[in-house]
PDB file of N, CA and C in Angstrom:
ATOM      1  N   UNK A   1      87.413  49.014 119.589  1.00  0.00           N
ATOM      2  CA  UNK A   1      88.221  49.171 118.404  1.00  0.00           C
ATOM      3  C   UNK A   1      89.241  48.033 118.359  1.00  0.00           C
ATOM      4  N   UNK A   2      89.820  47.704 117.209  1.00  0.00           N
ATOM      5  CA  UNK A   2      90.592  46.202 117.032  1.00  0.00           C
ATOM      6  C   UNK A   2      92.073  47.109 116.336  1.00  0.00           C
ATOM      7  N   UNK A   3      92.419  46.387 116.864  1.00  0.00           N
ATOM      8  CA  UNK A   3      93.894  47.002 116.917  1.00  0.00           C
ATOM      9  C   UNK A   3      94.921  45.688 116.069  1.00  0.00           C
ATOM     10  N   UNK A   4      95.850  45.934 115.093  1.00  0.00           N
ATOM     11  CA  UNK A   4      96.621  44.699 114.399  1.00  0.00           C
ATOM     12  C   UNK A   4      98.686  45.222 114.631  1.00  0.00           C
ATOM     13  N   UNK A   5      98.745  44.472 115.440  1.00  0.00           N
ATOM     14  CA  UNK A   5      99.982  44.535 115.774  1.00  0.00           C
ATOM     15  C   UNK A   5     101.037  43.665 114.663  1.00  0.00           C
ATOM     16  N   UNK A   6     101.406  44.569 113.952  1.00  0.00           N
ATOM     17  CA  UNK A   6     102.274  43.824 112.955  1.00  0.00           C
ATOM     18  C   UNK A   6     102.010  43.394 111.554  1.00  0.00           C
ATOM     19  N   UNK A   7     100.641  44.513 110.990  1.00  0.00           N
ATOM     20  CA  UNK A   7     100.018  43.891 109.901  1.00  0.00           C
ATOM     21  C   UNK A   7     100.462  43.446 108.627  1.00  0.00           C
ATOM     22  N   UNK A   8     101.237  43.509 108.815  1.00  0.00           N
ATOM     23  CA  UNK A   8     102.596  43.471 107.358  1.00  0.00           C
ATOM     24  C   UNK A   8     102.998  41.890 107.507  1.00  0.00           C
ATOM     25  N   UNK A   9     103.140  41.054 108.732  1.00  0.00           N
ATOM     26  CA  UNK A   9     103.496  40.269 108.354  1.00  0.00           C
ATOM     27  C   UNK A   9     103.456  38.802 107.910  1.00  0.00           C
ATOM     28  N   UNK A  10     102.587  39.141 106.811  1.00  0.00           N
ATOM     29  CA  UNK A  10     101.697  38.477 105.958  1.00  0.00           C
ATOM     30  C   UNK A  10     102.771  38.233 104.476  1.00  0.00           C
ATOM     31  N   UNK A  11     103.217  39.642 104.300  1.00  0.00           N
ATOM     32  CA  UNK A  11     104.097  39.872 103.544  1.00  0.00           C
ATOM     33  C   UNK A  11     105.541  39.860 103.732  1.00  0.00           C
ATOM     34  N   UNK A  12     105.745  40.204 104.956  1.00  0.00           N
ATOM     35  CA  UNK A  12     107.750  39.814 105.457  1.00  0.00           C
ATOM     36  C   UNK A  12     107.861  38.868 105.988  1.00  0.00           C
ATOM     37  N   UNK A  13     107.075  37.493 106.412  1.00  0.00           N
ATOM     38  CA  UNK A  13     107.260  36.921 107.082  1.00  0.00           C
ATOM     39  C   UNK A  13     107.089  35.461 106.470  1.00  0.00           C
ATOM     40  N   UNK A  14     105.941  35.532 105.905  1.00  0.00           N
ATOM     41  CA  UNK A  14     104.904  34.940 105.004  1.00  0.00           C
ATOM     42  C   UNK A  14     105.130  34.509 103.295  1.00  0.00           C
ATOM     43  N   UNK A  15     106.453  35.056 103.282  1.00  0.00           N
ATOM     44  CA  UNK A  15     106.278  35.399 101.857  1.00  0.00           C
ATOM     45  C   UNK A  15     105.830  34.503 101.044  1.00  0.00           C
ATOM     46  N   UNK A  16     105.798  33.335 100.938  1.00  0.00           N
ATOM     47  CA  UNK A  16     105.376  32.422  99.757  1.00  0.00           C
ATOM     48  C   UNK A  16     103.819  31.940 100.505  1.00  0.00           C
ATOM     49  N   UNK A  17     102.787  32.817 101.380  1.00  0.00           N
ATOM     50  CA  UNK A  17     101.581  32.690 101.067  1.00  0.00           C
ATOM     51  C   UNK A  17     100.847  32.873 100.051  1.00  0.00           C
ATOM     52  N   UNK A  18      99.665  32.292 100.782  1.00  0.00           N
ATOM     53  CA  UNK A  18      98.630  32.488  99.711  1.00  0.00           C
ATOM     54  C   UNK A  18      98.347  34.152  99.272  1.00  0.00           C
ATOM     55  N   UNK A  19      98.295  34.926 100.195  1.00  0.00           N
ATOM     56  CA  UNK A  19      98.490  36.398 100.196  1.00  0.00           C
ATOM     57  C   UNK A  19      99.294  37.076  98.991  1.00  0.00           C
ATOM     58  N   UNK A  20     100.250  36.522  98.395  1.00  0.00           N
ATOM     59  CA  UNK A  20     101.233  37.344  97.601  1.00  0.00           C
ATOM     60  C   UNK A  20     100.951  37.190  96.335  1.00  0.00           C
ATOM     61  N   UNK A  21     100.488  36.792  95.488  1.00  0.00           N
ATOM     62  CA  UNK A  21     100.041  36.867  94.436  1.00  0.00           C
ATOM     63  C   UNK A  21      98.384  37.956  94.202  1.00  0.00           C
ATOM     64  N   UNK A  22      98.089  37.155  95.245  1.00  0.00           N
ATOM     65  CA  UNK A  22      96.561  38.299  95.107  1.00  0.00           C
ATOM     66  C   UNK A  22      96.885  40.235  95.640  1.00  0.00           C
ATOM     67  N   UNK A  23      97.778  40.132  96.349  1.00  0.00           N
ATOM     68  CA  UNK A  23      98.546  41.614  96.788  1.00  0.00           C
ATOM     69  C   UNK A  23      99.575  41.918  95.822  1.00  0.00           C
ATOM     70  N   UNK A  24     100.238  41.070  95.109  1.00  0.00           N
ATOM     71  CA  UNK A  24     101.003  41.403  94.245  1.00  0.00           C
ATOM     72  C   UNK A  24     100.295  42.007  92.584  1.00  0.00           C
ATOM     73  N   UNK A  25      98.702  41.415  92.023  1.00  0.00           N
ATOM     74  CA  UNK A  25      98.195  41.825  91.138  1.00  0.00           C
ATOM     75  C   UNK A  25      97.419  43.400  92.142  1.00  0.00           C
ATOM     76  N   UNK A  26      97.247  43.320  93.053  1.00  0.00           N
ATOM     77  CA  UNK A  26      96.314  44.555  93.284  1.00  0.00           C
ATOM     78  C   UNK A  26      97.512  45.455  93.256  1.00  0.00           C
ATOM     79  N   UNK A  27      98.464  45.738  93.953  1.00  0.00           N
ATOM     80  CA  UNK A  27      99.626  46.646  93.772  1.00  0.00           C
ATOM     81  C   UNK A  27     100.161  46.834  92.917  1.00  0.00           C
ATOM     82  N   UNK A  28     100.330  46.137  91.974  1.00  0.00           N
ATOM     83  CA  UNK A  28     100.841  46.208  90.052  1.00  0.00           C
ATOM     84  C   UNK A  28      99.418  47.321  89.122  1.00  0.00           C
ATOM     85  N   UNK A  29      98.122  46.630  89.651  1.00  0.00           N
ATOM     86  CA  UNK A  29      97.010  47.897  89.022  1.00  0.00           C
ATOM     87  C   UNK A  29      96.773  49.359  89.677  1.00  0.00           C
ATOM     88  N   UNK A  30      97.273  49.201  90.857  1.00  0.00           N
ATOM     89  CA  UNK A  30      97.076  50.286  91.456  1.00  0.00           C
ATOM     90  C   UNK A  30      98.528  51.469  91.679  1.00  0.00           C
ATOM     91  N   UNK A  31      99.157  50.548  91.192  1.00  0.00           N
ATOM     92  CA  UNK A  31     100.830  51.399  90.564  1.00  0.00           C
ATOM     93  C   UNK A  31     101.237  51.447  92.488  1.00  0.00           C
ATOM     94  N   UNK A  32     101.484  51.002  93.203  1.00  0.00           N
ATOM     95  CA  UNK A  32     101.685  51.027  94.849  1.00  0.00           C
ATOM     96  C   UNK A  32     102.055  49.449  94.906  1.00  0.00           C
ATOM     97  N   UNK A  33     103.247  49.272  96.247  1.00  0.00           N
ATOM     98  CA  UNK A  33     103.456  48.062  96.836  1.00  0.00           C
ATOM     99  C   UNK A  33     102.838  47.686  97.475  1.00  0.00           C
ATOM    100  N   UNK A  34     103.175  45.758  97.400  1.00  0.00           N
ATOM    101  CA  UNK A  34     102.180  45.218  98.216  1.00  0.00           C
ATOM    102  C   UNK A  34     102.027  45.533 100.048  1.00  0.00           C
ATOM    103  N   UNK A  35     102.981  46.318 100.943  1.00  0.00           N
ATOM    104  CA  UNK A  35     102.716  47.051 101.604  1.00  0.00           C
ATOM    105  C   UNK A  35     101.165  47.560 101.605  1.00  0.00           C
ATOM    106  N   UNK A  36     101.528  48.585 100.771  1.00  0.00           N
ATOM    107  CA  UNK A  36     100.105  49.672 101.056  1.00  0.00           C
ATOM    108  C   UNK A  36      99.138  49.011 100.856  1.00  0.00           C
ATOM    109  N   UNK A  37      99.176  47.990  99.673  1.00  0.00           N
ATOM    110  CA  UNK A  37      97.712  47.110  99.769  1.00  0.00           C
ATOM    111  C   UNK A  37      97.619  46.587 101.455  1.00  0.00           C
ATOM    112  N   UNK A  38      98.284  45.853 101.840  1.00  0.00           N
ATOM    113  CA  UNK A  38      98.026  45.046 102.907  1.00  0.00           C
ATOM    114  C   UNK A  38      97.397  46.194 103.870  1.00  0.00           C
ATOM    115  N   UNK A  39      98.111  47.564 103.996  1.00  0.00           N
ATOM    116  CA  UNK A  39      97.742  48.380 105.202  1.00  0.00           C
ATOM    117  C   UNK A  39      96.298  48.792 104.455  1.00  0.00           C
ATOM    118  N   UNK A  40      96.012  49.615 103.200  1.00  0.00           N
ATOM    119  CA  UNK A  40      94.748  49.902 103.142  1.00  0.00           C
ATOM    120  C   UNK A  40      93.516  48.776 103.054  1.00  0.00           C
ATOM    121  N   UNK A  41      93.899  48.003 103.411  1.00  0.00           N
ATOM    122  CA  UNK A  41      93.042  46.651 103.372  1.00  0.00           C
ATOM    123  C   UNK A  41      92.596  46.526 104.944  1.00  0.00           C
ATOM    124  N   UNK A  42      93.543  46.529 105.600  1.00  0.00           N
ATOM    125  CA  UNK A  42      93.726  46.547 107.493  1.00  0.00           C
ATOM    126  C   UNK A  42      92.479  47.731 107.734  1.00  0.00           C
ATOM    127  N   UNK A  43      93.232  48.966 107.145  1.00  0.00           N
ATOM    128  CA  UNK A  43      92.371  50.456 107.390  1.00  0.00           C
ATOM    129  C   UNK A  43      91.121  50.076 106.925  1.00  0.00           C
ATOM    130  N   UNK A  44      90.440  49.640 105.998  1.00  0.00           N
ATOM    131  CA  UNK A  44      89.398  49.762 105.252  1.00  0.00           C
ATOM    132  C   UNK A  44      88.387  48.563 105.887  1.00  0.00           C
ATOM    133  N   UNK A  45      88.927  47.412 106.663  1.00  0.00           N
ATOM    134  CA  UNK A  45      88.279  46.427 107.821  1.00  0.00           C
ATOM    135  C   UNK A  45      87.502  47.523 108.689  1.00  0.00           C
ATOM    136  N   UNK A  46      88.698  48.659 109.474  1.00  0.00           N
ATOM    137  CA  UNK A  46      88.211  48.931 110.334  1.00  0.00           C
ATOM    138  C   UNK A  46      88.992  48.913 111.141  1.00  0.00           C
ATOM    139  N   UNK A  47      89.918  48.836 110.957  1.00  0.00           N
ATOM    140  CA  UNK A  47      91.367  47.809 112.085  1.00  0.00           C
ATOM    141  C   UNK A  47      92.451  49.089 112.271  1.00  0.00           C
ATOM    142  N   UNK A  48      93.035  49.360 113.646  1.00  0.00           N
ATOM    143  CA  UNK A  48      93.782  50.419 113.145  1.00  0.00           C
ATOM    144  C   UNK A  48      95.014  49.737 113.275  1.00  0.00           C
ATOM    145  N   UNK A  49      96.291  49.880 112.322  1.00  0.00           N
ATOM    146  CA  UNK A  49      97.528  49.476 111.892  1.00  0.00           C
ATOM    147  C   UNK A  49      98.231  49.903 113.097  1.00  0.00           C
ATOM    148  N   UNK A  50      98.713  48.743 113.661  1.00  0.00           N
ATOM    149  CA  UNK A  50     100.030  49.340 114.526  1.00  0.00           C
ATOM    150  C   UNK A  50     101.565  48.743 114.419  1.00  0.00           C
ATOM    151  N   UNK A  51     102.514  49.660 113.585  1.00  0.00           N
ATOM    152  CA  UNK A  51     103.852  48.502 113.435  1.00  0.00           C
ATOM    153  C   UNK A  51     104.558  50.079 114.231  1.00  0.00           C
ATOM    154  N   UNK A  52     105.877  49.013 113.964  1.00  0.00           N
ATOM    155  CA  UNK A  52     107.056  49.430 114.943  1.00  0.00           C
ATOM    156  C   UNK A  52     108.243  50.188 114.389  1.00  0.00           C
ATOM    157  N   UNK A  53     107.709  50.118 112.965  1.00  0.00           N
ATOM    158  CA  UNK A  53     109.308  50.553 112.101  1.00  0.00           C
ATOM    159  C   UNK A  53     110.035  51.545 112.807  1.00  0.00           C
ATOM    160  N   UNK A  54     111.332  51.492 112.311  1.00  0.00           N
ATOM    161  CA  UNK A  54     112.109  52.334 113.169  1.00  0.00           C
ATOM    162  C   UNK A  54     112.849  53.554 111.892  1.00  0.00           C
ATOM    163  N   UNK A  55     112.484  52.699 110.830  1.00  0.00           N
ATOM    164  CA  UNK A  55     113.372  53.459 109.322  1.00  0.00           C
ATOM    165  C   UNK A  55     112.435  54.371 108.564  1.00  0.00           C
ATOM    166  N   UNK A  56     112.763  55.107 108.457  1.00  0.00           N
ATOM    167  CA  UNK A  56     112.394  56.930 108.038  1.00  0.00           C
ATOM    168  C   UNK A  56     111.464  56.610 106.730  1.00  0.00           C
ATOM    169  N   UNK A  57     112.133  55.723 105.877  1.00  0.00           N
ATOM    170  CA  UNK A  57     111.254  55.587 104.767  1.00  0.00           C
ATOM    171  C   UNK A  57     110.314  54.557 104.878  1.00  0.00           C
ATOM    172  N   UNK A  58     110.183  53.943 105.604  1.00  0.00           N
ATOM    173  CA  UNK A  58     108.929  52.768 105.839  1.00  0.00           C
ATOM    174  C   UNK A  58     107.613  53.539 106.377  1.00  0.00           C
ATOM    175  N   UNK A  59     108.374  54.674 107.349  1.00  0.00           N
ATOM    176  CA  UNK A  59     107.559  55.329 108.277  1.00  0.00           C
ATOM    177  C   UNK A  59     106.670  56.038 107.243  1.00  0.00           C
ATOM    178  N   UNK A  60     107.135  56.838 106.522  1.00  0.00           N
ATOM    179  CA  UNK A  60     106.898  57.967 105.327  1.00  0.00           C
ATOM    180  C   UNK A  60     105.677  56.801 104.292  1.00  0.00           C
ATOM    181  N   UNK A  61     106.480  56.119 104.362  1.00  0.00           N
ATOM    182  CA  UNK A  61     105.504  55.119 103.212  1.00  0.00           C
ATOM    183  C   UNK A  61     104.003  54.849 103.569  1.00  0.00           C
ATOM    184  N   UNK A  62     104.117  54.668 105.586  1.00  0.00           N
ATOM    185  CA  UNK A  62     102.536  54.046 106.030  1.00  0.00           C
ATOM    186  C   UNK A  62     101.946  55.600 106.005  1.00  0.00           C
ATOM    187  N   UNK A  63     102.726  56.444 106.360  1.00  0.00           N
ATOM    188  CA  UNK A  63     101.798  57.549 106.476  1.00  0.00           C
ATOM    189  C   UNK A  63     100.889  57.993 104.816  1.00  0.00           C
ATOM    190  N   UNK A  64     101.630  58.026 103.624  1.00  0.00           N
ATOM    191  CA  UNK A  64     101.059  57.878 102.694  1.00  0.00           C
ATOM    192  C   UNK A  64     100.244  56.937 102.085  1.00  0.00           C
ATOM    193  N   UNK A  65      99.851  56.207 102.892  1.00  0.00           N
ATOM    194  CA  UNK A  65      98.820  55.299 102.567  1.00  0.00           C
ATOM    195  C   UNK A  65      97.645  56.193 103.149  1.00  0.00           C
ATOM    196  N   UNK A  66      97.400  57.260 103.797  1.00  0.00           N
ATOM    197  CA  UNK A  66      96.173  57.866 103.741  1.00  0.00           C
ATOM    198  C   UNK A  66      95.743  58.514 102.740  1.00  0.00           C
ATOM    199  N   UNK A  67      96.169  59.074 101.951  1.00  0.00           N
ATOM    200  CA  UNK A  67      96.171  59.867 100.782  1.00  0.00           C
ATOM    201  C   UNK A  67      95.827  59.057  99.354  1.00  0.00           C
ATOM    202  N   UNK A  68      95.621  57.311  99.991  1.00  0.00           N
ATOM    203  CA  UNK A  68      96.164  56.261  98.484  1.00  0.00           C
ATOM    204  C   UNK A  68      94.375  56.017  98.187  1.00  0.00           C
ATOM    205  N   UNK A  69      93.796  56.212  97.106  1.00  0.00           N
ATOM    206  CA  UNK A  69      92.334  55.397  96.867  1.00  0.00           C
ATOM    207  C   UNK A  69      92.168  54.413  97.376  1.00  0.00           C
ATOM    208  N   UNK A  70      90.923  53.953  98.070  1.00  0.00           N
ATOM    209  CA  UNK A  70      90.065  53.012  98.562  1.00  0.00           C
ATOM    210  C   UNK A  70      90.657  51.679  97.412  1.00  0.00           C
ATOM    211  N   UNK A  71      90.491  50.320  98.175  1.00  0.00           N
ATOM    212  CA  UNK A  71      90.781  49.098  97.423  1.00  0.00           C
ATOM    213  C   UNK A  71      89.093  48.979  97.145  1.00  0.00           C
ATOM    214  N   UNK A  72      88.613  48.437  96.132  1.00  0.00           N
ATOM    215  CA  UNK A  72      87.577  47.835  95.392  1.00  0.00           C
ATOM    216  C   UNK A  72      86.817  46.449  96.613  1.00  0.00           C
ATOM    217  N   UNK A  73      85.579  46.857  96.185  1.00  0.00           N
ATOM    218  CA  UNK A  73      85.084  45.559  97.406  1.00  0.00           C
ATOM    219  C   UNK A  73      85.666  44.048  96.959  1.00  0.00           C
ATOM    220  N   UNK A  74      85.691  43.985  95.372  1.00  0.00           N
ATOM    221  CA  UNK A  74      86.356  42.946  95.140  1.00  0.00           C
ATOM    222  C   UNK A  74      88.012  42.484  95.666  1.00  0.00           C
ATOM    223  N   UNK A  75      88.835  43.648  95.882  1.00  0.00           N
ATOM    224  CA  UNK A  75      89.886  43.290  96.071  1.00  0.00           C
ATOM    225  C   UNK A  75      90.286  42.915  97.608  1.00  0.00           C
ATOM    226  N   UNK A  76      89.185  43.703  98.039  1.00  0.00           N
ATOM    227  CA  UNK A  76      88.764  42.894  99.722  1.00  0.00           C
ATOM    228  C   UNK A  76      88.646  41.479  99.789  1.00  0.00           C
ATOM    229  N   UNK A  77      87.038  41.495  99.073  1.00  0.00           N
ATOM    230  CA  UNK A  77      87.092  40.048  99.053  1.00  0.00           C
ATOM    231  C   UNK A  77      87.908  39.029  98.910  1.00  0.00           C
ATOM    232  N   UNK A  78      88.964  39.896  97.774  1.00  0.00           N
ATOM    233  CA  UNK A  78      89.815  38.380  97.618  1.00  0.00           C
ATOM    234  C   UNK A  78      91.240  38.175  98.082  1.00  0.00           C
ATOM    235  N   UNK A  79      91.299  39.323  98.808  1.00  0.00           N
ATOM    236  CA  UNK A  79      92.554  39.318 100.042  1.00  0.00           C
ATOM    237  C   UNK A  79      91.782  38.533 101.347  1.00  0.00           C
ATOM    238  N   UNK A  80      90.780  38.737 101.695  1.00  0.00           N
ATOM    239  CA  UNK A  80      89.832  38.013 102.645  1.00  0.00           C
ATOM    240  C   UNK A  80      90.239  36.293 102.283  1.00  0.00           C
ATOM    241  N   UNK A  81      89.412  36.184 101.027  1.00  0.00           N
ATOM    242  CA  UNK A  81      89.487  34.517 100.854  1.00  0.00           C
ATOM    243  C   UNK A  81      90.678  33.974 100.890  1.00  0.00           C
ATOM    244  N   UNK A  82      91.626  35.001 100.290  1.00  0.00           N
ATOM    245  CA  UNK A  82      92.875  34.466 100.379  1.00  0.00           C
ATOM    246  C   UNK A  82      93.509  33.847 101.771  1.00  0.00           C
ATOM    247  N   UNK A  83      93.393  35.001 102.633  1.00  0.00           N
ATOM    248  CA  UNK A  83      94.091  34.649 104.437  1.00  0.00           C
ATOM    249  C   UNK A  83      93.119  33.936 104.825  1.00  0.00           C
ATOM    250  N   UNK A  84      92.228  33.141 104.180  1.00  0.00           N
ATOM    251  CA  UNK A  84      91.542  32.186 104.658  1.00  0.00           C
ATOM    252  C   UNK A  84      91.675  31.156 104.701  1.00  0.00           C
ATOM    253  N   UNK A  85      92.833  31.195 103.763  1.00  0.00           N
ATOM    254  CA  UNK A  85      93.274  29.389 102.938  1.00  0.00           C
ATOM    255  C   UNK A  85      94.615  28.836 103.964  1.00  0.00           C
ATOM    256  N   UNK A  86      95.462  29.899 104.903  1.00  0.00           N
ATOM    257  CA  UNK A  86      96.164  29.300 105.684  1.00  0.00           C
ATOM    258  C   UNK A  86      96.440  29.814 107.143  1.00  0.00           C
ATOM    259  N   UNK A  87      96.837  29.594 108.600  1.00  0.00           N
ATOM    260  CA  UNK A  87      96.445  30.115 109.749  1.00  0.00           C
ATOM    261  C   UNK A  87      97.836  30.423 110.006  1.00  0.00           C
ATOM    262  N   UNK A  88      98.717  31.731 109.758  1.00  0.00           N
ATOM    263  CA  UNK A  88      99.926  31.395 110.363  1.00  0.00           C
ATOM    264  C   UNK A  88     100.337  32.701 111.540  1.00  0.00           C
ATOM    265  N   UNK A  89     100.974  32.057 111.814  1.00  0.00           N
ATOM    266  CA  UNK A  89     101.763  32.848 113.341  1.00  0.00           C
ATOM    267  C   UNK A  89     103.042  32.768 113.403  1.00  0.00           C
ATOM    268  N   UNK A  90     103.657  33.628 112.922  1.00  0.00           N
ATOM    269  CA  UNK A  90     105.059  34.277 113.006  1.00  0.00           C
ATOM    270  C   UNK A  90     105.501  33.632 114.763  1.00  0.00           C
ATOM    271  N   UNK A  91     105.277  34.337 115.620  1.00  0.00           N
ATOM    272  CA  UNK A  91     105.120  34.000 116.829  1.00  0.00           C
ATOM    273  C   UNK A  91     104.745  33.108 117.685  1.00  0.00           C
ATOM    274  N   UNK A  92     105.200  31.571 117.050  1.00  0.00           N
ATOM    275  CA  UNK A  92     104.188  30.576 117.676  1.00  0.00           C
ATOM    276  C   UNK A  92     104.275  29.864 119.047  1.00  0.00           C
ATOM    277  N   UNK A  93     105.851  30.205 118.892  1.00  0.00           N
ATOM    278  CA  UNK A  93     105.824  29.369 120.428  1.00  0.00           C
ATOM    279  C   UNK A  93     105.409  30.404 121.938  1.00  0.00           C
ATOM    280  N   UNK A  94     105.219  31.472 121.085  1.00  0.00           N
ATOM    281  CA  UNK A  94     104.581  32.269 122.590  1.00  0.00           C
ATOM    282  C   UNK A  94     102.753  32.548 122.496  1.00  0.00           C
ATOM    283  N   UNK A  95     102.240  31.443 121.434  1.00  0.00           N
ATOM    284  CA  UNK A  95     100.477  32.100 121.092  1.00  0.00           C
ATOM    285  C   UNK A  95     100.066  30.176 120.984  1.00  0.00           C
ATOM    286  N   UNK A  96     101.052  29.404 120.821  1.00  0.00           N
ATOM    287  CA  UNK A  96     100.274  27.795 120.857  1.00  0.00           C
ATOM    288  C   UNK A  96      99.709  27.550 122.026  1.00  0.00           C
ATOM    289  N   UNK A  97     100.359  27.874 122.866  1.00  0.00           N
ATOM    290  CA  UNK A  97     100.134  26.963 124.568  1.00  0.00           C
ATOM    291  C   UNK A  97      98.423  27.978 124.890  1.00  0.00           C
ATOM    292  N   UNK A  98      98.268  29.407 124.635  1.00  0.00           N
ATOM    293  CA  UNK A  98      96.830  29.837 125.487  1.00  0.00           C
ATOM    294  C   UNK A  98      96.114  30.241 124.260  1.00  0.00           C
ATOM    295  N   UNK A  99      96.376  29.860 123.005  1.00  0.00           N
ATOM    296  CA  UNK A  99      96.046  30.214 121.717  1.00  0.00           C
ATOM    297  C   UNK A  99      95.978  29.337 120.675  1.00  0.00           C
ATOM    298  N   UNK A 100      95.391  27.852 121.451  1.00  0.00           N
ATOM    299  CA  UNK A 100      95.827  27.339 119.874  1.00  0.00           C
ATOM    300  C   UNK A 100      95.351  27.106 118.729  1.00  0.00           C
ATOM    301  N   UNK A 101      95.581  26.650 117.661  1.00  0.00           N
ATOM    302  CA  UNK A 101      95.717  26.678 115.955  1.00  0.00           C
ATOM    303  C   UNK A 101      93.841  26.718 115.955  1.00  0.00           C
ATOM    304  N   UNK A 102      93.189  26.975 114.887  1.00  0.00           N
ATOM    305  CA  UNK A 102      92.234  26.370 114.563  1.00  0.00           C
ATOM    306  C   UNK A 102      92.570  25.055 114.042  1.00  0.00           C
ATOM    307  N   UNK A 103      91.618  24.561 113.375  1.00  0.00           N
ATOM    308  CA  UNK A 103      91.162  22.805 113.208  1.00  0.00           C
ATOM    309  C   UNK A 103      91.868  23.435 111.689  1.00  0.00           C
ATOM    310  N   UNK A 104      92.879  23.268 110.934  1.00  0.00           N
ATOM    311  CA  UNK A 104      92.692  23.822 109.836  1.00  0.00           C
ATOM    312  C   UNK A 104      92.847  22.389 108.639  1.00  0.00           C
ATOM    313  N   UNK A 105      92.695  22.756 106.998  1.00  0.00           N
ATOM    314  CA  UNK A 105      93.126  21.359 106.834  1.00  0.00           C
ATOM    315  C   UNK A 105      94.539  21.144 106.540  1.00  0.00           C
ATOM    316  N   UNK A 106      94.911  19.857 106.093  1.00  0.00           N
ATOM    317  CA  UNK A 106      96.186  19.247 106.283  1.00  0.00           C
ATOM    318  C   UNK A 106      97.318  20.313 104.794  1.00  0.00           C
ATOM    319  N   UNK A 107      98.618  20.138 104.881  1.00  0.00           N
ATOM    320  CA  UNK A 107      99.284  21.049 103.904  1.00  0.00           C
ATOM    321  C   UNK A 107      98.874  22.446 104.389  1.00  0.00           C
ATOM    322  N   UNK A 108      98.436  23.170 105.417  1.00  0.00           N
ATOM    323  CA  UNK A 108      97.976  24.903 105.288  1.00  0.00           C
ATOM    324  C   UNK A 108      98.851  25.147 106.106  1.00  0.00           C
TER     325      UNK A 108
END
């Protein structure tokens, strides 16, 4: 089983990725924040979500993402292509040295 430590931060960390516009139209049709997209997207891989929140309403929020409709294969897909277009790591100076970058291209 694949486990995602921190799947959110795509969106708190990340913010002016490629990610936020394509999570920002799926969460505007589906009346839900781009949160829950990102987690039912994680869930729906196959991946089980593991964050750390410590605040009552964040907590409340992931748990109601079980209860939220399935994302569309399309909206997979194009959260997929999207985190495809750049490689980032919040965490880099502890994942470069036994982890490093793919070959990616230049500007990503």
């Amino acid at each position: 089983m694949t486990e995602a430590y921190g799947p959110l931060t795509p969106i708190l960390r990340h913010k002016k990725g490629p990610l936020q516009p394509v999570l920002q139209r799926i969460a505007e049709r589906k009346g839900i924040d781009t949160a829950a997209v990102l987690l039912l997207w994680t869930i729906q891989k196959g991946v089980v979500a593991i964050t750390t929140s410590g605040n009552p309403d964040n907590i409340a929020k992931i748990a109601a993402v079980d209860g939220l409709e399935d994302l569309t294969e399309q909206d997979i897909r194009d959260i997929d292509e999207a985190g495809k277009q750049v490689h980032f790591r919040h965490y880099d100076e502890h994942m470069t040295k036994d982890y490093p970058a793919p070959n990616l291209p230049n500007g990503l």
